[in-house]
Protein backbone atom coordinates (compact mmCIF):
# COMPACT_ATOMS: atom_id res chain seq x y z
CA UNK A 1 -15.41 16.95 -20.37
CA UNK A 2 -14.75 17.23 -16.44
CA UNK A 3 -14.24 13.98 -14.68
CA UNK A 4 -16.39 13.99 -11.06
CA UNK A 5 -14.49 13.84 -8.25
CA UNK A 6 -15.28 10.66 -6.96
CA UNK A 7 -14.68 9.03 -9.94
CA UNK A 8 -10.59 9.86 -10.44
CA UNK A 9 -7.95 8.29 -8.89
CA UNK A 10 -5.64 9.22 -5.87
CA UNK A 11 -3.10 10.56 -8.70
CA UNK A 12 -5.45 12.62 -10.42
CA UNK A 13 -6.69 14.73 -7.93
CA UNK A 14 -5.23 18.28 -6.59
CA UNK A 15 -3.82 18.87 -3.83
CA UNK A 16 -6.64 21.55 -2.92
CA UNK A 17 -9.33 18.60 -3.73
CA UNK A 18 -7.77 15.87 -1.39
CA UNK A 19 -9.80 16.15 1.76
CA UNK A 20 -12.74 16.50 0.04
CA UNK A 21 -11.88 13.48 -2.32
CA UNK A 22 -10.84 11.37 1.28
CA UNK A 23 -14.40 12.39 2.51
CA UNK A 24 -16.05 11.01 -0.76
CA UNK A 25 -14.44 7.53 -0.21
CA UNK A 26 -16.52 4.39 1.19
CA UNK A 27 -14.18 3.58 4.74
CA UNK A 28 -17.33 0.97 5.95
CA UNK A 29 -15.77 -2.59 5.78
CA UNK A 30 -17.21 -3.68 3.07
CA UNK A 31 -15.54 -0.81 1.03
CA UNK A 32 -12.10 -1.47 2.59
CA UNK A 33 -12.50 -4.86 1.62
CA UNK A 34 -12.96 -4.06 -2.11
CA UNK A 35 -10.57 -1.77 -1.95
CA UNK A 36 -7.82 -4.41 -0.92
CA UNK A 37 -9.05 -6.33 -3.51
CA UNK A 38 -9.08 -4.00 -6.21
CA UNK A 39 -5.47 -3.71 -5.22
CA UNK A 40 -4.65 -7.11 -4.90
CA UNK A 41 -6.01 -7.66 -8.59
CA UNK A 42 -4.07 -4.82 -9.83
CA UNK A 43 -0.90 -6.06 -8.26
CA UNK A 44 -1.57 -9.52 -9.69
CA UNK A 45 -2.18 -8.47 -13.47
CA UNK A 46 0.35 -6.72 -13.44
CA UNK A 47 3.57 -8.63 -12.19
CA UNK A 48 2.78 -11.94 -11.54
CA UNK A 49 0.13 -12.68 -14.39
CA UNK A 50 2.37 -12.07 -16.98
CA UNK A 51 3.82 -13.91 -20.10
CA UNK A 52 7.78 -12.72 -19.61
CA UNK A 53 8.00 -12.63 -15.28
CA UNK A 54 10.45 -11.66 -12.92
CA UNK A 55 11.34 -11.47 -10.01
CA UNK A 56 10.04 -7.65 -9.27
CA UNK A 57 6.46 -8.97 -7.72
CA UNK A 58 7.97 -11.80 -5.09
CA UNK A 59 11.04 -9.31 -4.51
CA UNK A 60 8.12 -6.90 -3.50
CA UNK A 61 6.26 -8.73 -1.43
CA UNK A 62 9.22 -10.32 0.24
CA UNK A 63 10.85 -6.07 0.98
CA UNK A 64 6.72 -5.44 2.31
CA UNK A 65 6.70 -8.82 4.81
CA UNK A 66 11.20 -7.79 5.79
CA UNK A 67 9.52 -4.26 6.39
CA UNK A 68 6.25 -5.09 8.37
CA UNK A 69 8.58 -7.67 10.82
CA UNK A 70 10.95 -4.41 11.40
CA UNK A 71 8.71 -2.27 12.04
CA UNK A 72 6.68 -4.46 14.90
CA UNK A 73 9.97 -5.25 16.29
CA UNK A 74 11.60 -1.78 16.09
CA UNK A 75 11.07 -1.36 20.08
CA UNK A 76 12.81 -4.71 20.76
CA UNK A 77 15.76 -3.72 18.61
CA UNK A 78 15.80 0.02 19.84
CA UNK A 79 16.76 -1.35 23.06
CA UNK A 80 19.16 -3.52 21.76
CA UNK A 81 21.53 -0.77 20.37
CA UNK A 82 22.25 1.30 23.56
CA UNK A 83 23.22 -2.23 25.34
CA UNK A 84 26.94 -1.95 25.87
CA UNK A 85 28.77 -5.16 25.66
CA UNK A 86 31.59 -5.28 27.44
């Protein structure tokens, strides 16, 4: 039985099928919303809802929020490394 396209997940789909599957998705704010959420719920259930926890989903989120910081300071800190100091 053949799965539509709309229905299967990022993973799932060729590579010849992606644009059309990117077309098919919902990008009004409402959509992105659930999407985030969807994601959010997925993240939660599976590391931080958990009987036996680590520390894989805080150590995640804490390498996202290090990584985000970098990158909005990356021209700041591009400048920095040509300085000479002398």
């Amino acid at each position: 039985m053949e799965v539509p396209l709309k229905e299967k997940r990022l993973m799932e789909v060729k590579l010849g099928e992606l644009p059309s599957w990117i077309m098919m998705r919902d990008f009004t704010p409402k959509g992105i919303a659930g999407a985030f959420q969807r994601g959010y719920h997925r993240y939660y259930n599976k590391y931080i809802n958990v009987k036996k926890g680590g520390v894989a989903g805080v150590s995640m989120v804490l390498a996202a929020y290090v990584f985000f910081n970098y990158c909005r300071s990356y021209k700041e800190l591009k400048h920095e490394r040509r300085r000479k100091y002398h």
